[in-house]
Protein backbone atom coordinates (compact mmCIF):
# COMPACT_ATOMS: atom_id res chain seq x y z
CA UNK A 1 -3.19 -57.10 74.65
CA UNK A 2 -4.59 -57.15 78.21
CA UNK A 3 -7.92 -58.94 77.14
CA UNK A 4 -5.99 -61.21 74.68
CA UNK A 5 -3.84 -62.30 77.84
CA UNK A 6 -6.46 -62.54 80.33
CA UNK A 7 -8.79 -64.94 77.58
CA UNK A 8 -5.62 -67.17 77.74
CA UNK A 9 -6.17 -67.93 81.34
CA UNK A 10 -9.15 -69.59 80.60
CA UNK A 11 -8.48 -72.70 77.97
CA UNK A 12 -8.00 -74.52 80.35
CA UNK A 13 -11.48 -74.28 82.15
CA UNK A 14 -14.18 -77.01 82.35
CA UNK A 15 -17.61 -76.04 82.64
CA UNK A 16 -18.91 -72.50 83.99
CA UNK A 17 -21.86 -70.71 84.81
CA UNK A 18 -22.68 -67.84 82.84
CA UNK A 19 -25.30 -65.72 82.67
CA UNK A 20 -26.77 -65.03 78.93
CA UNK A 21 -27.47 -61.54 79.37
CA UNK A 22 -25.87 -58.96 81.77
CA UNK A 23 -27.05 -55.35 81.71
CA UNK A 24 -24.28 -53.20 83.01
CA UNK A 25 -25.36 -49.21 83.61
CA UNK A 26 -22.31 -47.55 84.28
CA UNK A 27 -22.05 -43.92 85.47
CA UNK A 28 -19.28 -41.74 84.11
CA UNK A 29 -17.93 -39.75 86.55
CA UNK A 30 -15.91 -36.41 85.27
CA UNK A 31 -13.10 -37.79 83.53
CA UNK A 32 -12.75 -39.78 86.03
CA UNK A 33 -13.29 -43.41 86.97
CA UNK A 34 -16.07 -45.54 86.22
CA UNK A 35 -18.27 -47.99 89.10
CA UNK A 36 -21.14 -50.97 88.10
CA UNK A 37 -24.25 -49.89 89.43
CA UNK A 38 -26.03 -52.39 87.98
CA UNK A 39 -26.36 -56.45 87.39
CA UNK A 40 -29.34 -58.21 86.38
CA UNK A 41 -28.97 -61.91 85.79
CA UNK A 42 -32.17 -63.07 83.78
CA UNK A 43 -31.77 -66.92 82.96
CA UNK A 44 -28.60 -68.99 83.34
CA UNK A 45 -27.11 -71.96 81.03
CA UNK A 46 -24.11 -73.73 80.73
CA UNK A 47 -21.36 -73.41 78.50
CA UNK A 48 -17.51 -75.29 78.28
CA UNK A 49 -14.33 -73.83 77.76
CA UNK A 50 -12.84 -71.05 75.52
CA UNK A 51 -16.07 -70.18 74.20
CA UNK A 52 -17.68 -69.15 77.62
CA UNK A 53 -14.37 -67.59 78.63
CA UNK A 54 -14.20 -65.56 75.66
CA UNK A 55 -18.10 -64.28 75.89
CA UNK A 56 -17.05 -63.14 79.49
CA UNK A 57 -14.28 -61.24 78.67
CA UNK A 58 -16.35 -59.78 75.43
CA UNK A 59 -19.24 -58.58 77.63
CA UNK A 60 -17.42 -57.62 80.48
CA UNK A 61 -14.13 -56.04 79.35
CA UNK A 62 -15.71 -52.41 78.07
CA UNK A 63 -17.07 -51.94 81.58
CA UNK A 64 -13.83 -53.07 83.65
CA UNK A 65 -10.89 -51.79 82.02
CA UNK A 66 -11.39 -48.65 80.14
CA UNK A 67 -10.46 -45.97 82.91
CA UNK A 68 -10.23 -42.70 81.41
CA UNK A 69 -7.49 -40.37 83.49
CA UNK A 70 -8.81 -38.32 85.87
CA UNK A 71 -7.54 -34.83 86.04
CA UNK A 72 -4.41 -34.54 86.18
CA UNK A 73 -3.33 -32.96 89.28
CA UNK A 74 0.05 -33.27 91.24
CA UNK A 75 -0.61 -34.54 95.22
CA UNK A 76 1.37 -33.51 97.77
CA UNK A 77 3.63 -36.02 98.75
CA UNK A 78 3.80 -36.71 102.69
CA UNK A 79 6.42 -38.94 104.18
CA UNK A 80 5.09 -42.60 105.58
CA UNK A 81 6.62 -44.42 108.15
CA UNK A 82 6.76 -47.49 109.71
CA UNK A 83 6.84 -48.39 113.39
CA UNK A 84 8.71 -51.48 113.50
CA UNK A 85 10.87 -52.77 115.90
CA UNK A 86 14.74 -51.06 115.77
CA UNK A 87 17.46 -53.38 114.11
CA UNK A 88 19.58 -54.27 111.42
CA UNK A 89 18.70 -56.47 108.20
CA UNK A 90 21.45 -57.52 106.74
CA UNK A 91 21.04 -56.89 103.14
CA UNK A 92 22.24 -59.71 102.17
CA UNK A 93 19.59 -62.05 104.03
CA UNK A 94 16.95 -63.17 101.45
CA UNK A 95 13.17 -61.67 101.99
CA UNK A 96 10.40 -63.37 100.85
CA UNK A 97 9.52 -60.11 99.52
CA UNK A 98 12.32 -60.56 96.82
CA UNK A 99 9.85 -62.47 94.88
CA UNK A 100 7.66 -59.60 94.17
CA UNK A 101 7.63 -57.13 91.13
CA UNK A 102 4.63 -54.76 91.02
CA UNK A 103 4.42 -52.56 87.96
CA UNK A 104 4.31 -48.47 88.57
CA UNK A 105 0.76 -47.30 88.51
CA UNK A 106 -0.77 -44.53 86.72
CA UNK A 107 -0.64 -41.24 88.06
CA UNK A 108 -3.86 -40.15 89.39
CA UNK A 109 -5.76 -36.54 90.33
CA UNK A 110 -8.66 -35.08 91.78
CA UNK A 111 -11.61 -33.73 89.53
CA UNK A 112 -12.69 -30.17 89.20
CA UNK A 113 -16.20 -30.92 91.92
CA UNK A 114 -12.78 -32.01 94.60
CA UNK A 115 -12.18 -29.34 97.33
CA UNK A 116 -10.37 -26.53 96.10
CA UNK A 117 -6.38 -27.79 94.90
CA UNK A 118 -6.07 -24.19 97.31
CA UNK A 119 -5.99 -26.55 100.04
CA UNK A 120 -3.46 -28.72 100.47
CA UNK A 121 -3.59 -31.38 103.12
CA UNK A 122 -0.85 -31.31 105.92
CA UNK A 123 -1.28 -34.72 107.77
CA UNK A 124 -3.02 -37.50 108.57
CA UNK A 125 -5.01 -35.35 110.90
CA UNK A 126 -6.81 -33.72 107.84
CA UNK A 127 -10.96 -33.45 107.99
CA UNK A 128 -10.98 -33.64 104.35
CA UNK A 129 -9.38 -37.28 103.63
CA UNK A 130 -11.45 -40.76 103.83
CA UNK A 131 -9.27 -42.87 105.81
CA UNK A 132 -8.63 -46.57 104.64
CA UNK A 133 -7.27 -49.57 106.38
CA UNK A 134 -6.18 -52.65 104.63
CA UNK A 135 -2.82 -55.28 105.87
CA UNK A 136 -0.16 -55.86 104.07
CA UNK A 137 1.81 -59.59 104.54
CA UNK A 138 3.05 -61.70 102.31
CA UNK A 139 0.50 -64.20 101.13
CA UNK A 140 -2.16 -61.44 100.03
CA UNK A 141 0.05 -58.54 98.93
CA UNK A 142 -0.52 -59.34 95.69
CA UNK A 143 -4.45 -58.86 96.63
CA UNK A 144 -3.59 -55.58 98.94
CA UNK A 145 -1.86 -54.34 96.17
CA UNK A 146 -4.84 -54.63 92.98
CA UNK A 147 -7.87 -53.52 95.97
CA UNK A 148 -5.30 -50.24 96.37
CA UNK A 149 -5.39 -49.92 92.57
CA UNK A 150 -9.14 -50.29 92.65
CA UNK A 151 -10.03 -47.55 94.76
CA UNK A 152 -7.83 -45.19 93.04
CA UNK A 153 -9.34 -45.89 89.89
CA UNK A 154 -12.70 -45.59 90.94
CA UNK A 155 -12.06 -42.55 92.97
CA UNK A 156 -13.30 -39.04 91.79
CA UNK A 157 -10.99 -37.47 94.27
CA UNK A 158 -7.77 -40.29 94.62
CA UNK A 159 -5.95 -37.69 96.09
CA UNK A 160 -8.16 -37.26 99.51
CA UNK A 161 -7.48 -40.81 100.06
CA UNK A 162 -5.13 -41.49 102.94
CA UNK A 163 -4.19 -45.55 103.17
CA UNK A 164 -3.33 -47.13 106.70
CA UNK A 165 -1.62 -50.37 105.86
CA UNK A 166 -1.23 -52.58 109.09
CA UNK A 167 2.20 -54.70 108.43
CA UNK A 168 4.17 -57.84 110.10
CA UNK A 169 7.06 -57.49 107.60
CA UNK A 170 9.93 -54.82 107.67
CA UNK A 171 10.40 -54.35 104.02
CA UNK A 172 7.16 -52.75 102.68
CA UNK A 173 7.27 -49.09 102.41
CA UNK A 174 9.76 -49.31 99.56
CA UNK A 175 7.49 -51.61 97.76
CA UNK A 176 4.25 -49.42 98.02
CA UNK A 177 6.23 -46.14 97.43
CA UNK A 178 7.48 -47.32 94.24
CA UNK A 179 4.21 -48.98 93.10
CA UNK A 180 2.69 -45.74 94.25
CA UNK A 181 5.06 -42.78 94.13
CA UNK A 182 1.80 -40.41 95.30
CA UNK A 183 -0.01 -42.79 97.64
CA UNK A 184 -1.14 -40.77 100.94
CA UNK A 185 -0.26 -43.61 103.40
CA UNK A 186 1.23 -44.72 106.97
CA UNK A 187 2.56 -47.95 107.69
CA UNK A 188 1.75 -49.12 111.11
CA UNK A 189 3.68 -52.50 112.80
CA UNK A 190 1.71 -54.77 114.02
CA UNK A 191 3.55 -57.20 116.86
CA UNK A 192 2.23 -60.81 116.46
CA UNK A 193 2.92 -61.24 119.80
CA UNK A 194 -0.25 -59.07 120.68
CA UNK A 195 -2.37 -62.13 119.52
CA UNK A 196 -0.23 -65.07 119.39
CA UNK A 197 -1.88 -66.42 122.64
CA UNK A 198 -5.20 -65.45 121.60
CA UNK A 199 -5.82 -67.24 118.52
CA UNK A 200 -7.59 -70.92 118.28
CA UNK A 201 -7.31 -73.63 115.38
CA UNK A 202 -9.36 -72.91 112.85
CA UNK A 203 -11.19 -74.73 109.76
CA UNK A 204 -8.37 -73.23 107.81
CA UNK A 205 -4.97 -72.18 108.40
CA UNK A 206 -4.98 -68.97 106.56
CA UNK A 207 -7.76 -67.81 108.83
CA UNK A 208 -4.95 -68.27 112.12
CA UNK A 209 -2.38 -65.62 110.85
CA UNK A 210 -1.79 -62.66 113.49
CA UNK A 211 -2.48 -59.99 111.01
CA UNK A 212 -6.48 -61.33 110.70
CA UNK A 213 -6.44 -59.70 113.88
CA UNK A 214 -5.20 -56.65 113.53
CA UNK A 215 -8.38 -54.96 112.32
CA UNK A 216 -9.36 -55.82 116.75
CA UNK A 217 -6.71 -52.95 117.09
CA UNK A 218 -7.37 -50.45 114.56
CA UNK A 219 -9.01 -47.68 117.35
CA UNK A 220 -5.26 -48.32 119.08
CA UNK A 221 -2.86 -48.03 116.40
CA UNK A 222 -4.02 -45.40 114.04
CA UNK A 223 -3.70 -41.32 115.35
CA UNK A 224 -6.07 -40.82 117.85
CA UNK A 225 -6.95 -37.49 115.57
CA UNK A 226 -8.95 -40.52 112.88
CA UNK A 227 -11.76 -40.53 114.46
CA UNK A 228 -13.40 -42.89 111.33
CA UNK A 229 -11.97 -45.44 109.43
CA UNK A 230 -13.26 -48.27 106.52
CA UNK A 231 -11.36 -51.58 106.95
CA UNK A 232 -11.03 -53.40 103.67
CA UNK A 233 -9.71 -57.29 103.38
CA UNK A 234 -7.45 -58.04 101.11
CA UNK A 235 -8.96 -60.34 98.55
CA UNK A 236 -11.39 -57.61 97.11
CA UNK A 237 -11.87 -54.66 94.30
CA UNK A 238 -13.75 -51.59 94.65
CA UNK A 239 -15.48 -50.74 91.59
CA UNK A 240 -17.43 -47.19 93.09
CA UNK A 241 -16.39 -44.39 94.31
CA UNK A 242 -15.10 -45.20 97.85
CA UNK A 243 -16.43 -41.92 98.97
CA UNK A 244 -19.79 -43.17 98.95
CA UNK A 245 -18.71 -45.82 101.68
CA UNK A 246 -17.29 -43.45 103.55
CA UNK A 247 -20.15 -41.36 104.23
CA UNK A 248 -22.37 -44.11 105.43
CA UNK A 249 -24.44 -42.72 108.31
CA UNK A 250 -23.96 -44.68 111.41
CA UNK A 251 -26.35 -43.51 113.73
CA UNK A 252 -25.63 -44.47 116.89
CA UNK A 253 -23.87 -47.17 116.17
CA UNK A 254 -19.94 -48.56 115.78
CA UNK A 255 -19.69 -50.12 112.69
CA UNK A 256 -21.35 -50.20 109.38
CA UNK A 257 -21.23 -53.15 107.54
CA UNK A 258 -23.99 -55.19 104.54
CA UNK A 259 -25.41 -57.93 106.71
CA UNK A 260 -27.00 -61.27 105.59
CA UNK A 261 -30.25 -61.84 108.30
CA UNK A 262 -31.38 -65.14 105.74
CA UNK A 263 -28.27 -67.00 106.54
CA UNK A 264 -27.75 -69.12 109.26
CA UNK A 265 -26.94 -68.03 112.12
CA UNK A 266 -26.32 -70.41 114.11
CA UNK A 267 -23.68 -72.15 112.07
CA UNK A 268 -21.19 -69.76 113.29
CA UNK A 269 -21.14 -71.57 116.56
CA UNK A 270 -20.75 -75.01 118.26
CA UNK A 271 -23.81 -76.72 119.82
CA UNK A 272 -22.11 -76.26 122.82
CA UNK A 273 -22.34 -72.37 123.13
CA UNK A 274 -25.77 -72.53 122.07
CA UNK A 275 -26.55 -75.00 124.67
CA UNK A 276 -24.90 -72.84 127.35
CA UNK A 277 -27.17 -69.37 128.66
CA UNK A 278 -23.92 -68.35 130.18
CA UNK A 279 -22.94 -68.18 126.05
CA UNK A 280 -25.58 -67.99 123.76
CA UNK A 281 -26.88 -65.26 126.57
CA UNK A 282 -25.19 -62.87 124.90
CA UNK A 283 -27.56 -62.49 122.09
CA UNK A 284 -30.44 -61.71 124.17
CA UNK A 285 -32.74 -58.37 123.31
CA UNK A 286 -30.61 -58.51 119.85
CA UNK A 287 -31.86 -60.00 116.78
CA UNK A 288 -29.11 -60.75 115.10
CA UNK A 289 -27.13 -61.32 111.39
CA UNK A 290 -24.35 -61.78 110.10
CA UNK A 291 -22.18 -60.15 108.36
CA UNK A 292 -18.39 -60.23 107.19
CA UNK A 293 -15.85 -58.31 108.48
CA UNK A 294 -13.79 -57.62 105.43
CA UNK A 295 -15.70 -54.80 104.69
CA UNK A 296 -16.70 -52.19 107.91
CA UNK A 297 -16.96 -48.65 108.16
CA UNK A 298 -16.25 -48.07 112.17
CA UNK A 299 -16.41 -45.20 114.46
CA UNK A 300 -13.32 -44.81 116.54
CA UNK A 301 -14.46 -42.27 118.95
CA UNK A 302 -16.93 -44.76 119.87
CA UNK A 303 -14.86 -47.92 120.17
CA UNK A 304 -12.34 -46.21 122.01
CA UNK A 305 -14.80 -45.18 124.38
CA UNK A 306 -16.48 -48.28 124.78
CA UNK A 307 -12.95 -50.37 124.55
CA UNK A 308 -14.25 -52.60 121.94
CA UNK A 309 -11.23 -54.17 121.85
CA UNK A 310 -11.19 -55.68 125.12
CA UNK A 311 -14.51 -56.88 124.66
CA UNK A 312 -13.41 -58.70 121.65
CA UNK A 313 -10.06 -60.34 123.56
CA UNK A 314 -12.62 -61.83 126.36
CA UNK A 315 -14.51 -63.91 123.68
CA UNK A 316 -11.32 -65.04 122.22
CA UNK A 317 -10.09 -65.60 125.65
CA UNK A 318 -13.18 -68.24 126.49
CA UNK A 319 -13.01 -69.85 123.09
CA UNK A 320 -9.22 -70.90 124.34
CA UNK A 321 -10.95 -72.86 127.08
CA UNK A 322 -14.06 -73.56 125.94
CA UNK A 323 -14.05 -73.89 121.76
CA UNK A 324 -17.60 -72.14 121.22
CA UNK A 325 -16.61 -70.96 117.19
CA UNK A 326 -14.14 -72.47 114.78
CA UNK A 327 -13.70 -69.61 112.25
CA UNK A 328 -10.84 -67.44 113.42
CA UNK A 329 -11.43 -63.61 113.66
CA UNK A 330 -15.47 -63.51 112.56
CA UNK A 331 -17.45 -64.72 115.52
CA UNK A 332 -15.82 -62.45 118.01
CA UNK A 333 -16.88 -59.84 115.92
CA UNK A 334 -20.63 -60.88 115.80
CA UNK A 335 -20.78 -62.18 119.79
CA UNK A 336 -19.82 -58.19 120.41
CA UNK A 337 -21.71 -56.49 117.54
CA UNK A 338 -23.62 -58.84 115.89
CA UNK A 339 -27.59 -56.90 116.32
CA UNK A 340 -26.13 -53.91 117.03
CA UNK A 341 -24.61 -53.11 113.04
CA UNK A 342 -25.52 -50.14 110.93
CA UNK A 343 -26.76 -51.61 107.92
CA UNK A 344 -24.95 -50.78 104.51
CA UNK A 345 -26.20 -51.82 100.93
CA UNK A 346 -25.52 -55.07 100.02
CA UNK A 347 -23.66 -53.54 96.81
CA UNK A 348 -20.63 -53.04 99.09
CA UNK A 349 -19.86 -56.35 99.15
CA UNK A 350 -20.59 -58.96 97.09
CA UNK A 351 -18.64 -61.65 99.12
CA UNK A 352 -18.11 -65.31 98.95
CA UNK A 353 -16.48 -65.17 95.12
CA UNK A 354 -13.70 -67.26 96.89
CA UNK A 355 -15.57 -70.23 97.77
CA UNK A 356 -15.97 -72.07 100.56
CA UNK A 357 -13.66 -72.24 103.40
CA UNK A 358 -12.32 -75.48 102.53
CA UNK A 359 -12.70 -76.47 98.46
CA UNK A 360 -12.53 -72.98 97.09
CA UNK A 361 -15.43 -73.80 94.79
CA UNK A 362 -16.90 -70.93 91.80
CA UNK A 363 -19.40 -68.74 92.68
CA UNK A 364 -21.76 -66.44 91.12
CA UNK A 365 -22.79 -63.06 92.20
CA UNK A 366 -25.27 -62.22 94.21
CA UNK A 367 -28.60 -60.31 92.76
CA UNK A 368 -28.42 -56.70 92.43
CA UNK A 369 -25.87 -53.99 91.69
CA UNK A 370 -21.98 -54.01 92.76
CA UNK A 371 -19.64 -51.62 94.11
CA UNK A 372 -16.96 -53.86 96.16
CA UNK A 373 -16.46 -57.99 94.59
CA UNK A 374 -15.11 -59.89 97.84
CA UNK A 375 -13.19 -63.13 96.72
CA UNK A 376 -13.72 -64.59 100.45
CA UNK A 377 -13.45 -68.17 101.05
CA UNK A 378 -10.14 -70.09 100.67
CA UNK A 379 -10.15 -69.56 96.51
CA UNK A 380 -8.11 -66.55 95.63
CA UNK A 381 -7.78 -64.99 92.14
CA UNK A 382 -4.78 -64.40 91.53
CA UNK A 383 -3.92 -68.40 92.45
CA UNK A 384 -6.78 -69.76 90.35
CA UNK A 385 -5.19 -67.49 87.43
CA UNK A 386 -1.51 -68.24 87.73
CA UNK A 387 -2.67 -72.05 87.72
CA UNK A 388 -4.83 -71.56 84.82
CA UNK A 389 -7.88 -72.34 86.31
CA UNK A 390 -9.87 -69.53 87.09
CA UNK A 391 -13.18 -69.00 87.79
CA UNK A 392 -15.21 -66.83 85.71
CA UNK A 393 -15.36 -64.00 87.82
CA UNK A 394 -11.75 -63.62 88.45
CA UNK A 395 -11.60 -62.14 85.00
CA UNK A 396 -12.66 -58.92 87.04
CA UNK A 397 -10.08 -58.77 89.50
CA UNK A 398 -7.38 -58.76 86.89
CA UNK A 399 -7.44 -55.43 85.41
CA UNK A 400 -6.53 -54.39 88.59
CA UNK A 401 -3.01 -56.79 89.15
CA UNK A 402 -0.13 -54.63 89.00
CA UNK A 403 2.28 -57.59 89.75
CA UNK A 404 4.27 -58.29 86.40
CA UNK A 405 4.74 -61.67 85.78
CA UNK A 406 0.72 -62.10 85.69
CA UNK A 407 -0.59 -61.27 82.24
């Protein structure tokens, strides 16, 4: 029924760009989820309409929606909470959030190779879980909520997960509870206000919302007991174990993050910071690349030490006056750390299936194997799929929807 729906959304399409053969090698973990560690794209050609639609859901379907159950053992619930500001909704007042359904997912458990079920975790301060932080708002909860579903599906142990989920709206918690009755997770408020004066215009208005910038303030809002966290954006899947991620090695650096040294870098910033040694000083003794933000594994002892964060607000501070960038949250991030990154396998984030910035065009993936797809750019799947015209890769972010008007 699920592939029957999902071939529907594609009648309508033009022309796409398949590849003719895909080899997939998939790696079973113990009964529990499955990741792609492998895509090799040998010769392209183009193909129109159902037909191509229908040899993309045919190929890719076995590998992206069979999850068998892994085993099946009870978490131990702990109580989330959110810090938001105290007053009084009327329940009567309509919420944008009223819009939103989200089916109950599947019940997931750790496998046998897991720490010992003995050990049950008390808190948030617990060595054994692998801390995530992702936002929650109203545009991309649809997105927050399938990359969630991801990881759980592709964990071996779902249960060591613990979610941080940086909000702007009151009315959340009840939503992810009942999506997720055995989600490990905190809600933390984030205060627009913190930023409002901060951010510039950018190339698109998506890329101005407060919350962008809440990943600046991760080191100050989570415990100070996380001493490690991986920010996700919301407009991805995982499709690996997020484990692996998690024990990146950072050496002596910050953050962890795939970076791209081939592309431009210079693009990310206006002729007139590169004309200025005051600006374009910064980059001196570094070489370097960029790299997206979506996806970063970051030390928090270290920021905190440093006080990142601060260092981030004085770049935003002289683009105010000065207009040296014009994509919202990214070049702050690469003026402080941009040279000074841990590298992490390109696999981790096969970005850019969104488009560009402005016409949201289709894109391919990149050579080589996947474990995170990264719809970045201003084309969003679950859009191009309600509208009926989806791209061909979207096909892979839909087993993971749990909204339930969508299939």
């Amino acid at each position: 029924a699920d592939l029957k729906g999902a071939s529907s959304f594609f009648l309508s399409s033009l022309s796409v760009i398949l590849a003719d053969r895909f080899y997939f090698k998939s790696k079973k973990k113990r009964r529990g989820s499955r990741g792609i560690n492998g895509i090799k794209m040998l010769w392209v050609m183009q193909f129109s309409g159902f037909f191509s639609a229908a040899m993309l859901m045919i190929v890719l379907s076995p590998s992206f929606q069979s999850f068998p159950p892994a085993e099946a053992i009870r978490s131990s619930h702990l109580h989330a909470y959110l810090r938001l500001p105290s007053y009084e909704v009327s329940s009567s007042t309509y919420s944008p959030l009223d819009r939103f359904s989200f089916r109950k997912a599947s019940e997931f458990g750790n496998a046998d190779k897991c720490r010992s079920t003995d050990h049950k975790i008390t808190g948030v301060c617990d060595p054994s879980l692998v801390h995530v932080a992702i936002t929650l708002d109203v545009e991309y909860l649809r997105g927050s909520i399938a990359a969630v579903h991801s990881i759980l599906q592709h964990s071996l142990c779902p249960e060591n997960v613990f979610f941080h989920f940086l909000v702007s709206d009151t009315d959340l918690e009840t939503l992810v509870r009942s999506t997720f009755p055995q989600l490990k997770f905190k809600a933390y408020y984030f205060d627009p206000a913190i930023v409002r004066n901060l951010i510039s215009s950018s190339v698109r208005q998506a890329l101005e919302q407060p919350l962008n910038y809440a990943r600046n303030y991760l080191a100050d809002l989570l415990e100070p007991c996380v001493r490690r966290v991986i920010y996700l954006d919301s407009d991805l899947v995982v499709v690996d174990d997020i484990a692996k991620l998690w024990s990146t090695n950072l050496g002596s650096r910050t953050i962890g993050a795939p970076e791209y040294c081939h592309a431009n870098f210079t693009k990310y910033f206006t002729s007139g910071f590169w004309s200025a040694e005051r600006f374009s000083g910064t980059f001196k003794g570094r070489k370097p690349c960029y790299f997206n933000t979506g996806v970063m594994v970051i030390d928090l002892v270290k920021w905190r030490r440093v006080g990142y964060t601060k260092r981030i607000e004085r770049w935003m501070e002289i683009q105010k006056t000065d207009r040296i960038y014009e994509l919202g949250s990214l070049p702050p991030f690469l003026l402080v750390f941009a040279g000074r990154v841990a590298p992490i396998e390109h696999r981790w984030n096969q970005h850019g299936l969104g488009g560009d910035n402005v016409r949201g065009s289709c894109r391919g993936l990149h050579p080589g194997p996947v474990s995170l797809l990264h719809w970045s750019g201003s084309g969003k799947p679950w859009d191009r799929l309600d509208s009926r015209r989806p791209c061909p890769l979207d096909a892979l972010w839909a087993p993971y929807d749990l909204y339930r008007h969508s299939h």
